[in-house]
Protein backbone atom coordinates (compact mmCIF):
# COMPACT_ATOMS: atom_id res chain seq x y z
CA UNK A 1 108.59 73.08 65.75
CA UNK A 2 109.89 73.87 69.17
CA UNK A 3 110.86 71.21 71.57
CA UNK A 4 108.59 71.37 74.91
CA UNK A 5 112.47 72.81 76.72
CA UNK A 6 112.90 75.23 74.25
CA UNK A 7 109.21 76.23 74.63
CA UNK A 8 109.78 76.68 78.34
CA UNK A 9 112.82 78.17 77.89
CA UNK A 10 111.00 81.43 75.74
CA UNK A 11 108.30 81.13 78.63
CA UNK A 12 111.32 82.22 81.01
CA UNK A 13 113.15 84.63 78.67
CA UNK A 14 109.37 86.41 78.46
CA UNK A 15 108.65 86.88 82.11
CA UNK A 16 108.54 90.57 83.22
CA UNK A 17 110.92 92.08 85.58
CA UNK A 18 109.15 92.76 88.75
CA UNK A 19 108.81 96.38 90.08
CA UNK A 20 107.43 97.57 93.82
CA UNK A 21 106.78 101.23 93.56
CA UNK A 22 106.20 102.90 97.18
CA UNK A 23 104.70 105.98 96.97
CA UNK A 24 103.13 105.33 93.02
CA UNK A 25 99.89 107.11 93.43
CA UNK A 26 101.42 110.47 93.84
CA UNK A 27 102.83 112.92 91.07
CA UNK A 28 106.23 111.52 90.81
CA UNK A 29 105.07 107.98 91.42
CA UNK A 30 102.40 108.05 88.46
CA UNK A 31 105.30 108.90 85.83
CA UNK A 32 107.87 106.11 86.96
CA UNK A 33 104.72 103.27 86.75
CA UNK A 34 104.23 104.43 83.07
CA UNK A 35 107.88 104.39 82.25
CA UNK A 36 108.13 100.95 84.06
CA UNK A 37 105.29 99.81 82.01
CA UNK A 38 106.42 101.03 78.96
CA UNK A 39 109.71 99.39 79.09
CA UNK A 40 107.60 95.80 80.00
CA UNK A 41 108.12 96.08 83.83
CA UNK A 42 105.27 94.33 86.13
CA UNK A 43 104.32 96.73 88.56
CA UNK A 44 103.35 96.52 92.33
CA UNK A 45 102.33 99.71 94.09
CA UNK A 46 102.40 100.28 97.63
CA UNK A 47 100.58 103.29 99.09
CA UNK A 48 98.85 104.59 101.85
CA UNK A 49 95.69 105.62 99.76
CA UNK A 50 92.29 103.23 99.82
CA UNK A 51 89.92 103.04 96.57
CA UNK A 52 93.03 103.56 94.62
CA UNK A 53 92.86 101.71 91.22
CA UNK A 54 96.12 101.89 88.34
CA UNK A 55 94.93 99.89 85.44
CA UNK A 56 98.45 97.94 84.57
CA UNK A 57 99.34 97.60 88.33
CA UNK A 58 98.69 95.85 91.32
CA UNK A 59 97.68 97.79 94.42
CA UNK A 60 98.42 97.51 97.96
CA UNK A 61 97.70 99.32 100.45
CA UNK A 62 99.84 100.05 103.72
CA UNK A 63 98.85 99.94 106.97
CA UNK A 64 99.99 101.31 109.76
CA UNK A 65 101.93 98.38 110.95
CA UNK A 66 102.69 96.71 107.28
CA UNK A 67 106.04 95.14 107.26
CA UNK A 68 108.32 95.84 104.11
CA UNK A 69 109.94 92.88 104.48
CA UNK A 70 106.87 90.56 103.84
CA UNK A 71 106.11 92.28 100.80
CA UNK A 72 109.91 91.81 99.30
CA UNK A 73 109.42 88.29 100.06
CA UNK A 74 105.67 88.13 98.65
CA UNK A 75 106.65 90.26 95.76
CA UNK A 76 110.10 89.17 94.54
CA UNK A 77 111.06 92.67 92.82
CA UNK A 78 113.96 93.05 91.27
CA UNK A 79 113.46 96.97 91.53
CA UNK A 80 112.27 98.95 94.47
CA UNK A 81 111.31 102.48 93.76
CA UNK A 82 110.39 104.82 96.73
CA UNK A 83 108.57 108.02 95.29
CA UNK A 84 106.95 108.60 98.73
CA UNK A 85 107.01 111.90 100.23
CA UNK A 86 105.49 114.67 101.43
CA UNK A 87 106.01 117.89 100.10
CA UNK A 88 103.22 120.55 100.43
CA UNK A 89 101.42 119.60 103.74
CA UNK A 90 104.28 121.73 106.08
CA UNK A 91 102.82 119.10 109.29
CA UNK A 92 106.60 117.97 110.98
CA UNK A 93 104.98 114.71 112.29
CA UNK A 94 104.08 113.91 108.34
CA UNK A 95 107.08 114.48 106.45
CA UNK A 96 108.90 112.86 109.30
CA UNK A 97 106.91 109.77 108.61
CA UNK A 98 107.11 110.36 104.59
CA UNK A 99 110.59 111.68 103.68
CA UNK A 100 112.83 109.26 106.92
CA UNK A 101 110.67 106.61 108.15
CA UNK A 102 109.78 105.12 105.08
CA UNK A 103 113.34 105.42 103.11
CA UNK A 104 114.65 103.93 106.62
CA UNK A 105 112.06 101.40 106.73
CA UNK A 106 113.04 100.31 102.92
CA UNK A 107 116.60 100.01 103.98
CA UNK A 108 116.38 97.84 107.06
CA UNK A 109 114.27 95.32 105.31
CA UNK A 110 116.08 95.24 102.24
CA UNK A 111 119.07 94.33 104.69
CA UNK A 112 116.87 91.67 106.90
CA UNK A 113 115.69 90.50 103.87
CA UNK A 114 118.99 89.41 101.94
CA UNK A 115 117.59 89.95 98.53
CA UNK A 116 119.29 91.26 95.93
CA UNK A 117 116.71 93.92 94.70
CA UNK A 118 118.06 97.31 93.69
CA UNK A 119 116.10 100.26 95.56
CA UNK A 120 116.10 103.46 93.95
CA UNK A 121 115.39 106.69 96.15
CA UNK A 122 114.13 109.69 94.73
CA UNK A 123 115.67 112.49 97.02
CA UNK A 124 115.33 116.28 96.57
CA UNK A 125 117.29 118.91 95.16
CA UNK A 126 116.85 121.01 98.86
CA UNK A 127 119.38 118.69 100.29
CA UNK A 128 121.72 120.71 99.03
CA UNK A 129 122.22 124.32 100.36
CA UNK A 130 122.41 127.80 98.92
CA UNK A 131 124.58 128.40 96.17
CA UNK A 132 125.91 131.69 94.13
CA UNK A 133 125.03 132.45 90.36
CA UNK A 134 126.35 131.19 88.01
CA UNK A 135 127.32 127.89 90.16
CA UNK A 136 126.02 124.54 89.10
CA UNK A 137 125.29 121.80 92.19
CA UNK A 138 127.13 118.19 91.71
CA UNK A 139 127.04 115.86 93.97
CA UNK A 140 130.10 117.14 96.60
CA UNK A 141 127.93 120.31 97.10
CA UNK A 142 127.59 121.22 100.75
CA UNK A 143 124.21 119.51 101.70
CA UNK A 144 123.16 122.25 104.53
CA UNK A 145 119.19 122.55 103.44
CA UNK A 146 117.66 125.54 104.38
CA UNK A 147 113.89 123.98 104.92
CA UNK A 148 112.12 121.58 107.07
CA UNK A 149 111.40 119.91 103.83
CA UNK A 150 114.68 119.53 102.64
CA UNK A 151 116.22 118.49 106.24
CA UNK A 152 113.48 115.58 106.22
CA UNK A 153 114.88 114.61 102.66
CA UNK A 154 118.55 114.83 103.64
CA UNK A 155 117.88 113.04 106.75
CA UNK A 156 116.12 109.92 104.62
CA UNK A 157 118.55 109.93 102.17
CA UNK A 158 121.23 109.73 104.89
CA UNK A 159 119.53 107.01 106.44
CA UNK A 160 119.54 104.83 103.39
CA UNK A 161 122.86 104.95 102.35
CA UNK A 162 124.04 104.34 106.15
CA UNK A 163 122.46 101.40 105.67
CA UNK A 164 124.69 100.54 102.86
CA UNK A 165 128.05 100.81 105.09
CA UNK A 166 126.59 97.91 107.20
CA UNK A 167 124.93 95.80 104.79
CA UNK A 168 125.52 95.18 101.03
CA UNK A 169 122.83 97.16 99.80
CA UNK A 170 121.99 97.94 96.16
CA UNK A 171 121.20 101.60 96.37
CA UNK A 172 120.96 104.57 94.03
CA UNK A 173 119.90 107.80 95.01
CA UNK A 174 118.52 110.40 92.50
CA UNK A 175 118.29 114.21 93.59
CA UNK A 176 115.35 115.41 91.63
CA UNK A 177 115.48 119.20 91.02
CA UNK A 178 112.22 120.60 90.66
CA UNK A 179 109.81 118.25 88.62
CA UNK A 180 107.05 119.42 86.62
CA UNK A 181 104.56 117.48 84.45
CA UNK A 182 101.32 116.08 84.05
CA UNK A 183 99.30 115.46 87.01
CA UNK A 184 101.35 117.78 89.75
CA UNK A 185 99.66 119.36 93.21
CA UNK A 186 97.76 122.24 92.51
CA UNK A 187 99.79 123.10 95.61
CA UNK A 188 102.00 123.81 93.22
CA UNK A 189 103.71 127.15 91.12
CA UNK A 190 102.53 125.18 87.75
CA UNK A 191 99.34 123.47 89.46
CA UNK A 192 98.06 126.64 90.55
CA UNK A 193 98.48 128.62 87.10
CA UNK A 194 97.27 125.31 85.62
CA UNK A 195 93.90 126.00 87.43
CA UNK A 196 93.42 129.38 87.18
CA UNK A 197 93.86 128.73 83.00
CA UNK A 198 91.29 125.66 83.07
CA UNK A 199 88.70 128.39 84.84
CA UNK A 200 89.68 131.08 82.58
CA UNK A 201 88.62 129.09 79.45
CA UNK A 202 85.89 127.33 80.88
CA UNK A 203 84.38 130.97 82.14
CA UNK A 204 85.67 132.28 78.05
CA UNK A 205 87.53 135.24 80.00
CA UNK A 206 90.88 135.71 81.53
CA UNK A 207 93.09 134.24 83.97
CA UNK A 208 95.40 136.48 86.45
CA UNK A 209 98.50 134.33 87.62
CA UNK A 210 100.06 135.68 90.89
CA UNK A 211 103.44 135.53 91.82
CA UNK A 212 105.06 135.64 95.26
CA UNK A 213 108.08 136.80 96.54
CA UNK A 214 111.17 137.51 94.86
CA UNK A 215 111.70 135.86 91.15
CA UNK A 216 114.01 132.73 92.54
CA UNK A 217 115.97 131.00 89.53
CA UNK A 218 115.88 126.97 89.65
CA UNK A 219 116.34 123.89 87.47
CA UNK A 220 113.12 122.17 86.26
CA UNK A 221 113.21 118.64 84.96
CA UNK A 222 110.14 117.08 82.77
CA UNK A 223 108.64 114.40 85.52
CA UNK A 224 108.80 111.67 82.08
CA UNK A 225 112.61 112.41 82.25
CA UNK A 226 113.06 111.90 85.76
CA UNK A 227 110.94 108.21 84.99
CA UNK A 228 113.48 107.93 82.34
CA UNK A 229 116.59 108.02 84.71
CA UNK A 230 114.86 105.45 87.10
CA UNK A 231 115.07 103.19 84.32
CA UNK A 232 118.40 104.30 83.71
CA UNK A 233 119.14 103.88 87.47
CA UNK A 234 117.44 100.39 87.80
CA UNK A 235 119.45 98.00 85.57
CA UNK A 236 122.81 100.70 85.35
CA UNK A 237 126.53 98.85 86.29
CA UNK A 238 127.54 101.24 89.06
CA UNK A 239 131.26 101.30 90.54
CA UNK A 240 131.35 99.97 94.12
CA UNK A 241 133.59 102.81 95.33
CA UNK A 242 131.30 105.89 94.75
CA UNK A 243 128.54 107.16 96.57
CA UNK A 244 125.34 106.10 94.59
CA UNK A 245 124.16 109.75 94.14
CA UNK A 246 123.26 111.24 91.13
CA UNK A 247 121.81 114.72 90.26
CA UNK A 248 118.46 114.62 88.28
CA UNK A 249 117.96 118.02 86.15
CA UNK A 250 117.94 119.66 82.89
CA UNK A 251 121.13 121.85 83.14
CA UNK A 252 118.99 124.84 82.74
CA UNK A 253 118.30 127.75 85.32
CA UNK A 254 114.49 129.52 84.69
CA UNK A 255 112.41 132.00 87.09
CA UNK A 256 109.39 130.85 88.07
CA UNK A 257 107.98 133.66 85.38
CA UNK A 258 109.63 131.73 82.82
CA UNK A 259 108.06 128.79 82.83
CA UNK A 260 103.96 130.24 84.02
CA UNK A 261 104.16 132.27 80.74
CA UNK A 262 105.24 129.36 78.29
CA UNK A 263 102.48 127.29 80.20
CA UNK A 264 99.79 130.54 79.70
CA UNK A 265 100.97 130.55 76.21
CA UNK A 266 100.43 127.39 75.18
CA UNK A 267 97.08 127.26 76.86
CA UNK A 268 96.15 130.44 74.68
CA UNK A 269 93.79 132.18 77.58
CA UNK A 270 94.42 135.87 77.68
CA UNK A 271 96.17 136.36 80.69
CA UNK A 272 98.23 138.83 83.07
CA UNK A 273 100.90 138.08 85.50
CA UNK A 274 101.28 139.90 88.72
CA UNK A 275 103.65 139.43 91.72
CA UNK A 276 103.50 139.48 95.23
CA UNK A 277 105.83 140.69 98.40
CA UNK A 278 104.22 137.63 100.61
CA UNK A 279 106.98 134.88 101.05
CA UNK A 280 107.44 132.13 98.19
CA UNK A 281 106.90 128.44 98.96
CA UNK A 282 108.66 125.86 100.11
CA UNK A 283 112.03 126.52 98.02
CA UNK A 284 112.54 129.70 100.77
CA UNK A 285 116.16 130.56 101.44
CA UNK A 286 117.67 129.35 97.88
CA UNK A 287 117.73 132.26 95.41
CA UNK A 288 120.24 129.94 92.62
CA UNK A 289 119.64 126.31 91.71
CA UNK A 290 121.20 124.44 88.56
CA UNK A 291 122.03 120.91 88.24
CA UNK A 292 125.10 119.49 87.51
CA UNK A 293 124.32 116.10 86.05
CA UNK A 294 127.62 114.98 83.99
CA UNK A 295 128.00 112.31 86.56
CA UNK A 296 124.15 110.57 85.59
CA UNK A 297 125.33 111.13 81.94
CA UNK A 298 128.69 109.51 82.42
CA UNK A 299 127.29 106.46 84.81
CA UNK A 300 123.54 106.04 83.95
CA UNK A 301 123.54 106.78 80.49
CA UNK A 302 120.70 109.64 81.26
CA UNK A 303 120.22 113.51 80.26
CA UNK A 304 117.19 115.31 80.26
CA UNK A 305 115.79 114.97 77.28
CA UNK A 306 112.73 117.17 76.86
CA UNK A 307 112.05 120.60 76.35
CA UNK A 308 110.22 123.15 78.27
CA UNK A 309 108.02 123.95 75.57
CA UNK A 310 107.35 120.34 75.14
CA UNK A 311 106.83 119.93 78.86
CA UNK A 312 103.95 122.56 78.69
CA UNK A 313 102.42 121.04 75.93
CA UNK A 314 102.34 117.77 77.69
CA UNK A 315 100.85 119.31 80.71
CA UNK A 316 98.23 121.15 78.68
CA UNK A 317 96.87 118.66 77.13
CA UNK A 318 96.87 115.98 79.62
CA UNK A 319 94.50 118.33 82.08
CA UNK A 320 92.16 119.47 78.39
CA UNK A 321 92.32 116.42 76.32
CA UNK A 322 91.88 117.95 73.13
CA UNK A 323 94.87 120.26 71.22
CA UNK A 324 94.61 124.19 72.65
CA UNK A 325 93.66 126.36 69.58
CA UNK A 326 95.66 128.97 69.22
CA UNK A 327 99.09 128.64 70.99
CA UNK A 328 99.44 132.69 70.33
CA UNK A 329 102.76 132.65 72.24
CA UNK A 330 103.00 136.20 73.33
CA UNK A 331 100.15 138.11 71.74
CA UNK A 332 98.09 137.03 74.19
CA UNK A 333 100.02 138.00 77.37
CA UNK A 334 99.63 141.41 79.56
């Protein structure tokens, strides 16, 4: 039998990690609490949303004038995760307050709070600016973003790692490309088709899927992988000499065509796609974007593991909850 110290001892060994997760009710947020989970983290959320309930994790809610700081000391994490940001609502004054004020606000209280807790920002690949075909983006590519979006991202990521020149700061930044998954904004390329298929087969007719502006070539990354490399991130032995910036992709360059038919085709609804001259979304101004991620490989142990067929599949089946039919792939397109 086990003495009563060795007893305690296991007790100790067993405790979970502790994980704060800003921003966890939205898209990005929802994957990283499942791949905390998964891998036995105990998860704290903090979020701006009321009535919010994530079976697994505890939820608080921010006011206006909550203080980081007294959560870190409330909390204890040994991982701090900011996922917050606001993407589709174009409002200055809110992705101001998203995408710099919060990453800031992170920063300064990991810094007043001397802890030891390793925060892990999830930037954006429209930091960066344009690029030419063929080029992949690493991490020395000019960051000269082209929208207010991106300058709001660059601006928070800046803001963090200033913090690390004054203070010793465990930071790693991860510049998602464009994530796709389960659960995204039907603000969204994918969320929108993802719609207009869930009223096509409810209705037993067809969906039309429009496209606007020119077909734009970028780099989508399953939203499980990028939960994957904030694992990766949160425990990873990092040299002290290197920026803590890491490019989160799949190494892959599809049109925005591309990846609404293997979605349609999957779903198996008869559908047609169309295209429009009205300007694109938010990804305006950047015709070429491909991640370079050999340095997350060669640091954090992390590639992108999943395929864009699987990543379909996924997101299929998550919003039908039952297996599609007939996947038809191509017999059933326009």
């Amino acid at each position: 039998m086990p003495t009563h110290a060795s007893a305690r001892s296991a007790d100790v060994e067993a405790i979970a990690p502790r994980a704060l997760v800003v921003g966890g009710t939205g898209f990005l947020g929802r994957h990283v609490l499942a791949g905390l989970a998964e891998a036995g983290w105990e998860t704290t959320v903090a979020t701006r949303r009321r009535e919010v309930r994530l079976p697994g994790s505890r939820v608080i809610v921010l006011e206006p004038r909550s203080r980081f700081t007294e959560l870190f000391a409330e909390i204890r994490p040994a991982l701090v995760v900011n996922a917050a940001g606001e993407i589709w609502r174009s409002d200055r004054e809110l992705q101001e307050a998203a995408n710099i004020s919060v990453p800031e606000r992170l920063a300064m209280a990991l810094a007043e709070s001397r802890g030891t807790a390793r925060l892990v920002h999830l930037g954006s690949s429209m930091e960066y600016g344009p690029v030419a075909a063929p080029a992949a983006i690493d991490e020395c590519s000019a960051t000269a973003p082209r929208t207010e979006y991106g300058r709001s991202k660059l601006i928070g990521t800046q803001r963090i790692l200033a913090g690390t020149e004054d203070h010793p700061l465990n930071v790693v930044v991860l510049r998602v490309f464009n994530a796709i998954g389960a659960g995204m904004s039907p603000s969204s390329l994918l969320g929108r088709t993802l719609e207009k298929l869930l009223r096509a087969r409810r209705d037993r007719g067809s969906a039309t899927i429009e496209l606007f502006g020119p077909d734009q070539h970028r780099d989508y990354v399953d939203a499980r992988d990028v939960a994957d490399a904030v694992l990766a991130a949160a425990t990873a032995h990092l040299p002290g000499d290197r920026a803590p910036v890491f490019n989160i992709g799949s190494e892959t360059a599809r049109t925005a065509e591309e990846i609404v038919r293997e979605l349609a085709d999957v779903s198996g609804i008869r559908y047609r796609v169309t295209r429009s001259a009205a300007p694109g979304d938010r990804s305006a101004g950047t015709d070429w974007q491909l991640a370079d991620t050999g340095r997350a490989r060669a640091l954090l142990g992390w590639s992108a593991k999943r395929s864009l067929p699987e990543t379909a599949h996924q997101i299929w089946l998550s919003a039908t909850a039952e297996a599609p039919t007939e996947l038809a792939r191509g017999r059933r397109s326009a």
